[in-house]
Protein backbone atom coordinates (compact mmCIF):
# COMPACT_ATOMS: atom_id res chain seq x y z
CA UNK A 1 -211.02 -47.58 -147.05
CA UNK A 2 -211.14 -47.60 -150.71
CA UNK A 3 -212.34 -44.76 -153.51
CA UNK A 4 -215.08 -44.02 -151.71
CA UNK A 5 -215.15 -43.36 -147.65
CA UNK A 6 -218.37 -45.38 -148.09
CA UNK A 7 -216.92 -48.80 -149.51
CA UNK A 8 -216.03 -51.31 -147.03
CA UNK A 9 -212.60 -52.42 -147.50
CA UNK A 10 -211.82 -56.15 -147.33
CA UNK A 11 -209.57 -55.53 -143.84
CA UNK A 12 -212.11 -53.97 -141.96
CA UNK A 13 -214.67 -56.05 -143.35
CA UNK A 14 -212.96 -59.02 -141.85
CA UNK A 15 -213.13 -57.48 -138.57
CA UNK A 16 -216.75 -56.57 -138.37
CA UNK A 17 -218.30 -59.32 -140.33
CA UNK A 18 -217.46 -61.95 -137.22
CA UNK A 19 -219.19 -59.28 -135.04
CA UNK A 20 -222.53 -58.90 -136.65
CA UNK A 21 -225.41 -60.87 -135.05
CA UNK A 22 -226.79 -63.52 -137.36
CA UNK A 23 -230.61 -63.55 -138.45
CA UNK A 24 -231.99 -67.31 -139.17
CA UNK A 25 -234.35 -67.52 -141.90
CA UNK A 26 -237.90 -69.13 -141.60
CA UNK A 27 -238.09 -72.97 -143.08
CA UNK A 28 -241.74 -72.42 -144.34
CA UNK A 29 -242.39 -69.12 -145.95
CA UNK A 30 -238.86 -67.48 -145.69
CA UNK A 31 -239.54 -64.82 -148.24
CA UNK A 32 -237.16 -62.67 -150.17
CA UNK A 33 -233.57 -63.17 -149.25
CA UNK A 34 -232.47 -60.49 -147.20
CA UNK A 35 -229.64 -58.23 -148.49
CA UNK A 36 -226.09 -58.51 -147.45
CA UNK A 37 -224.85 -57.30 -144.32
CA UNK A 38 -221.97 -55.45 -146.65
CA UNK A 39 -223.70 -53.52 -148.69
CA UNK A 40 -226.10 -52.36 -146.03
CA UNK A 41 -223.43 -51.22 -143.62
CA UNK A 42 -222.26 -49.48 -146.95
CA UNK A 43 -224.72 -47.59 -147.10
CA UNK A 44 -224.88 -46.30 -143.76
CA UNK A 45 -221.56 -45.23 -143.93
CA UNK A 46 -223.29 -43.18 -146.65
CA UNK A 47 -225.43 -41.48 -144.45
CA UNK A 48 -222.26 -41.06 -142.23
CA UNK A 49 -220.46 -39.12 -144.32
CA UNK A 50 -222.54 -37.48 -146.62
CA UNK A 51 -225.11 -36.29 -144.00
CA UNK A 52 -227.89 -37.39 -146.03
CA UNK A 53 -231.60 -37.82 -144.84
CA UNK A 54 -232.61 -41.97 -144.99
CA UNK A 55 -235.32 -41.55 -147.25
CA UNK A 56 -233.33 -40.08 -149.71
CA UNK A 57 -230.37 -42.70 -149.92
CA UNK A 58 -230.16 -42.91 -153.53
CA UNK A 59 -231.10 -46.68 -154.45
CA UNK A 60 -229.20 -47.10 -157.43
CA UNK A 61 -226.26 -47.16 -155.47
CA UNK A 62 -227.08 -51.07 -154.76
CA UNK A 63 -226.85 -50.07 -150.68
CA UNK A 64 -230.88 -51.11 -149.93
CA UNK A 65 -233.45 -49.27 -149.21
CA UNK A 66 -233.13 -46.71 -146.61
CA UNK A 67 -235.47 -48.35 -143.58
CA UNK A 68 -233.07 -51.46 -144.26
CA UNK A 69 -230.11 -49.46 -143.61
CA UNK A 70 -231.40 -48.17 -140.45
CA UNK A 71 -233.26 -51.36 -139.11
CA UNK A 72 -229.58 -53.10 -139.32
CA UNK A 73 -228.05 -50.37 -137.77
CA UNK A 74 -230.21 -49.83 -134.80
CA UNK A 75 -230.06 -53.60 -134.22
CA UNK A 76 -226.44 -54.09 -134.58
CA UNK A 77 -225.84 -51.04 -132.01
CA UNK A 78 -228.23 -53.18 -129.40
CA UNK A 79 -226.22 -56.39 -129.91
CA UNK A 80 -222.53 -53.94 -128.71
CA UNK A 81 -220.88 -54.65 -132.35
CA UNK A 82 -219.53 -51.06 -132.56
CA UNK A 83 -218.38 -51.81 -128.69
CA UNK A 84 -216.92 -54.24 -129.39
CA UNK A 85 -215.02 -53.63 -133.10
CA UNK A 86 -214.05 -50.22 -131.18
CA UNK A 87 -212.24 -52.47 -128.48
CA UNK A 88 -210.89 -54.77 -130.85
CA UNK A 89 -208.82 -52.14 -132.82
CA UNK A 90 -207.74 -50.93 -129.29
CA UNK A 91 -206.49 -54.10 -128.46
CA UNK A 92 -204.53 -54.17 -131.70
CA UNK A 93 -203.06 -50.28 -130.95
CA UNK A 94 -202.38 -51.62 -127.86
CA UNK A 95 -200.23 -54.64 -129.04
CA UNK A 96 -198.52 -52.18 -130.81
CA UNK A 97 -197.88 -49.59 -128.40
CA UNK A 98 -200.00 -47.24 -129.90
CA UNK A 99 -201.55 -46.28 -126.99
CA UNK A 100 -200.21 -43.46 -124.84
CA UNK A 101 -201.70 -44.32 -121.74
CA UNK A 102 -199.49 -42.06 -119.46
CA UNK A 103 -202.42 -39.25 -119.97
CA UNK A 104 -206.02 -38.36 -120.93
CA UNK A 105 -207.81 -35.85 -122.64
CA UNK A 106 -211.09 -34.89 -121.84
CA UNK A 107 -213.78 -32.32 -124.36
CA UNK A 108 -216.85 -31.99 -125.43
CA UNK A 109 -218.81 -30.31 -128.52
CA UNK A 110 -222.67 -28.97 -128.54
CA UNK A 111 -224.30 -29.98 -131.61
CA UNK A 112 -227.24 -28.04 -132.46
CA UNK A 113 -230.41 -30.91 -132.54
CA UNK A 114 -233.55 -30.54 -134.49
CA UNK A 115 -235.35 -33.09 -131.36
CA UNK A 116 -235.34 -35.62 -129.42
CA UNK A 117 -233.83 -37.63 -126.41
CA UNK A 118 -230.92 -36.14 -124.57
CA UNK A 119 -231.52 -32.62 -125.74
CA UNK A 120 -231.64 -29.49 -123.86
CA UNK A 121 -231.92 -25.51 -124.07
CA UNK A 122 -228.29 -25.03 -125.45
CA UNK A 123 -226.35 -21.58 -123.33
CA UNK A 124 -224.13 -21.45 -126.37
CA UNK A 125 -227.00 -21.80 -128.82
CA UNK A 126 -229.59 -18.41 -127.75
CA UNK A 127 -230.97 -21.16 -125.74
CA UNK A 128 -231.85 -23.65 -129.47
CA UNK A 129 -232.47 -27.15 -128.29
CA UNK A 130 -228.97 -29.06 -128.88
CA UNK A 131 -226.69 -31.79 -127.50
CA UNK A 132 -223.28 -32.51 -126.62
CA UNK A 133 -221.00 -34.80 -127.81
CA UNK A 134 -218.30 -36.06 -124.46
CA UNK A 135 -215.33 -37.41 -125.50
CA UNK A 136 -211.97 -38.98 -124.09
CA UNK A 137 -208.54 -39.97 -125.85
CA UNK A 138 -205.07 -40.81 -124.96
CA UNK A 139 -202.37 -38.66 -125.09
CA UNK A 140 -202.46 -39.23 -128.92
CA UNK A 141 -206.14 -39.09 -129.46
CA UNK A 142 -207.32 -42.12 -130.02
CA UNK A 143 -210.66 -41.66 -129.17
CA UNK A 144 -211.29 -44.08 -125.94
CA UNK A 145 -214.94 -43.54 -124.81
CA UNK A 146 -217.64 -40.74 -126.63
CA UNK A 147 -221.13 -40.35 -124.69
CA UNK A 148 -224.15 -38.09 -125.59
CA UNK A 149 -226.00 -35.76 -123.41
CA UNK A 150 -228.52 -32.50 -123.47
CA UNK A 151 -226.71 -29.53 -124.56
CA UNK A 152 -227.83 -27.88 -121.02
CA UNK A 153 -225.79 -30.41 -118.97
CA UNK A 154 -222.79 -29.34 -117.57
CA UNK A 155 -219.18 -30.67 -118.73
CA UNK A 156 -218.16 -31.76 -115.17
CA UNK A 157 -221.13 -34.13 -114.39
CA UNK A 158 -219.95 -35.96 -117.32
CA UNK A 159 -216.13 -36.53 -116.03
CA UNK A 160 -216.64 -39.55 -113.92
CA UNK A 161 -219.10 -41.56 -116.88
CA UNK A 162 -216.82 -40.75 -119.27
CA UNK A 163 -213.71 -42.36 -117.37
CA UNK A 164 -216.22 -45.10 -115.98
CA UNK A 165 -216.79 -45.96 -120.08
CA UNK A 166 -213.13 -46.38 -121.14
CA UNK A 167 -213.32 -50.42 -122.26
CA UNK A 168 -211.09 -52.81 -120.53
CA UNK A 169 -208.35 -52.95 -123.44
CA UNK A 170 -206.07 -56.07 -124.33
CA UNK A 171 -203.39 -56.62 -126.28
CA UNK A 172 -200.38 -56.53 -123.58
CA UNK A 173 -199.47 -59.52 -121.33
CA UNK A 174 -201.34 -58.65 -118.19
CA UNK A 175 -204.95 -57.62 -117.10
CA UNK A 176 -206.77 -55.55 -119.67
CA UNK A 177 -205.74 -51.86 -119.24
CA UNK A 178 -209.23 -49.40 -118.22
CA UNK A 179 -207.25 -46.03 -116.89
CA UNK A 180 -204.44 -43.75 -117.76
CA UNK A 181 -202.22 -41.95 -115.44
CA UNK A 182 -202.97 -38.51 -115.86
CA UNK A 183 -206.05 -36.67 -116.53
CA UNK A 184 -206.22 -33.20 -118.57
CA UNK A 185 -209.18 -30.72 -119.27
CA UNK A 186 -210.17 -27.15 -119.68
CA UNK A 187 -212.31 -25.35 -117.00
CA UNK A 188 -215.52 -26.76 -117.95
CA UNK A 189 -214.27 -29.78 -115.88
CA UNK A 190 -212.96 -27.73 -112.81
CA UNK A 191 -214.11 -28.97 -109.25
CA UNK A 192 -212.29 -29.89 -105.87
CA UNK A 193 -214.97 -32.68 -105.37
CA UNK A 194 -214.45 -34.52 -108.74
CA UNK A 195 -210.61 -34.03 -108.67
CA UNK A 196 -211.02 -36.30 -105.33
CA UNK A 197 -212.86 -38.76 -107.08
CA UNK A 198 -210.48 -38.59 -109.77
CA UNK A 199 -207.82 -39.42 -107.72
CA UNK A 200 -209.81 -41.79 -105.78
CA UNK A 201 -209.43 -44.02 -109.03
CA UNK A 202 -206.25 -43.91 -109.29
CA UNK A 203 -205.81 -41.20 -111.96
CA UNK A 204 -204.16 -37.60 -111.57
CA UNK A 205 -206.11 -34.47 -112.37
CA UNK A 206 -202.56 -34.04 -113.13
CA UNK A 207 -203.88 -30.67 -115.41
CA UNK A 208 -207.68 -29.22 -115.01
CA UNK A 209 -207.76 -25.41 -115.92
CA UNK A 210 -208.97 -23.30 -112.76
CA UNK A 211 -212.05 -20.96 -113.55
CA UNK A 212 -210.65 -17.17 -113.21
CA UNK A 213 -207.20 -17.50 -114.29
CA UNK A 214 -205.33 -16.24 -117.29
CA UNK A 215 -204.81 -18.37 -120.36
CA UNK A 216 -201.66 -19.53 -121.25
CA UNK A 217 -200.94 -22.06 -118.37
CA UNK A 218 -199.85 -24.48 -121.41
CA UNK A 219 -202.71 -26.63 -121.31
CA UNK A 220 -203.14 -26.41 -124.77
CA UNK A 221 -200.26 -28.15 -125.98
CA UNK A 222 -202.09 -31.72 -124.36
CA UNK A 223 -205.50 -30.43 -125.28
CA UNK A 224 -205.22 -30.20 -128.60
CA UNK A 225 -204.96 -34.20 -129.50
CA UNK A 226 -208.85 -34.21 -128.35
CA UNK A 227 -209.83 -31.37 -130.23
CA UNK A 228 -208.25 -33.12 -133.31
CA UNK A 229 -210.31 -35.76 -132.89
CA UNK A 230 -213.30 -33.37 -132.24
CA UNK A 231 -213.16 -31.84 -135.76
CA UNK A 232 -212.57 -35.89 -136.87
CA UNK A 233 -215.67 -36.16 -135.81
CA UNK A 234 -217.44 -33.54 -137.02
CA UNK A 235 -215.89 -34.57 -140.77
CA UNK A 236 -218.67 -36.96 -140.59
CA UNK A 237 -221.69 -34.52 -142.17
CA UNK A 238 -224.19 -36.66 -139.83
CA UNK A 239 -222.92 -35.43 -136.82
CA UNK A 240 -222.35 -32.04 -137.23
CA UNK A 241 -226.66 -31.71 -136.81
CA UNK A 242 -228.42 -34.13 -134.70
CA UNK A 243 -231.30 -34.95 -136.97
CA UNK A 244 -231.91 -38.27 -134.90
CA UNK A 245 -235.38 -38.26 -132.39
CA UNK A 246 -234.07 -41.25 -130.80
CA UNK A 247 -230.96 -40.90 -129.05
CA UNK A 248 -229.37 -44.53 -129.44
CA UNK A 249 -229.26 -44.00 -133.16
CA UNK A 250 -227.37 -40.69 -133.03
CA UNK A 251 -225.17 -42.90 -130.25
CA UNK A 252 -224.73 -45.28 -132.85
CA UNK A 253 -223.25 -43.45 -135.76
CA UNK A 254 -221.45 -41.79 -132.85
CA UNK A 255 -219.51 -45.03 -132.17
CA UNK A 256 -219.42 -45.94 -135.66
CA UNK A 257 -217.39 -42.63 -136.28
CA UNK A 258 -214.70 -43.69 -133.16
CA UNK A 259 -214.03 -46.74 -134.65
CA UNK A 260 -213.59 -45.41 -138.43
CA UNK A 261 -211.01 -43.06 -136.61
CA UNK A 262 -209.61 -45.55 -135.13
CA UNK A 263 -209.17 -47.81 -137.84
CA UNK A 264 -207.53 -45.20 -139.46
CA UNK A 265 -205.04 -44.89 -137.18
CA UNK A 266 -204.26 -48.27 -137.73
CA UNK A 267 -203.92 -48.30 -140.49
CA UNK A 268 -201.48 -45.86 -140.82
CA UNK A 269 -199.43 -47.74 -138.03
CA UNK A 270 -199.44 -50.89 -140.91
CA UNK A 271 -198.18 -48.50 -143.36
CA UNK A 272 -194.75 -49.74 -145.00
């Protein structure tokens, strides 16, 4: 993405920039010229990565000022662009054959958070309030669908949403692609009733861990595309604490950070 994490490179540029919502100025009285979309969603890649509090996003850095950063983001997240860059670099795995739709990966992560919506007494935390980061991938981890929920919810309840928020991807002749074949998890996700409704979709809990028995079934030689991606996410400083009160900014950088991973893995695809 350039010598910094934080600077927008001309490719993906060209892919969000068609994506952003635009803002019409006033005729009469349209005040100060606002400041570009670019170097605001630089800086909030800032705050991505670094982990930094808004107010102190360091000015000189020609990013605006903090409030600006996190006006546009919050209103960019409303109008779906992350949704919809994140399905757009599907689309182009897709094309590809990037995609390894033959199984899924399921995991989640508890995050301890400071407040907030969609927090909750954490049982891993001494009982701290925290959250939990869901997340599904292909077989290669490519990160297909993330959702956020209290740190007191358990994994299971969570199964069906996160299958139900896999986006219809393009990029093959036919109708859009929505489910894989197989479905794999640990035993947080074990439960006759939701491997019906698994199957009722047309997907095969082809690999859920049973509660009580031994490790070593070989799960973990599926599993641990998602935890990759896991600790991908957690390389962005602002997730690793939800500092966040409201819950569709934390959401936000939580897309933002699916579709940085994805972009990366296509770019190493276009890689001579």
């Amino acid at each position: 993405m350039g010598t910094s994490p934080w600077i927008v490179s001309d490719e993906l540029w060209d892919l969000v920039e068609p994506l952003l919502p635009q803002r019409e100025r006033r005729f009469r009285h349209p005040g100060r010229k606002p400041l570009p979309d670019r170097d605001v969603l630089c800086g909030t890649l800032y705050v991505l990565h670094t982990g930094i509090q808004w107010e102190y996003l360091p000015k000189d850095l020609g990013f605006g000022s903090s409030m600006t950063c996190w006006r546009r983001l919050r209103d960019w997240n409303e109008a779906g662009v992350w949704q919809r860059l994140h399905e757009i670099l599907l689309a182009e795995l897709n094309a590809a054959a990037r995609l390894d739709w033959s199984r899924c990966v399921v995991d989640s992560s508890h995050v301890r958070a400071k407040r907030g919506q969609h927090t909750g007494p954490s049982p891993v935390d001494r009982g701290r309030a925290g959250s939990k980061h869901h997340l599904i991938t292909d077989g290669h981890g490519t990160p297909l669908a993330v959702l956020l929920i209290g740190g007191n919810r358990n994994d299971v309840t969570q199964l069906l949403p996160l299958l139900g928020a896999i986006p219809p991807v393009r990029g093959r002749v036919g109708h859009p692609r929505r489910k894989p074949d197989s479905l794999f998890a640990d035993r947080g996700y074990d439960h006759d009733i939701y491997r019906g409704q698994v199957r009722a979709r047309g997907i095969v809990p082809a690999m859920i861990a049973r509660r009580g028995t031994l490790h070593g079934t070989g799960l973990g030689t599926y599993r641990w595309v998602v935890e990759s991606t896991v600790a991908w996410l957690h390389g962005f400083r602002r997730l690793r604490i939800r500092w966040e009160w409201r819950a569709d900014i934390h959401e936000a950088f939580l897309k933002l950070a699916c579709c940085l991973i994805t972009y990366r893995q296509l770019g190493v695809l276009c890689r001579p």
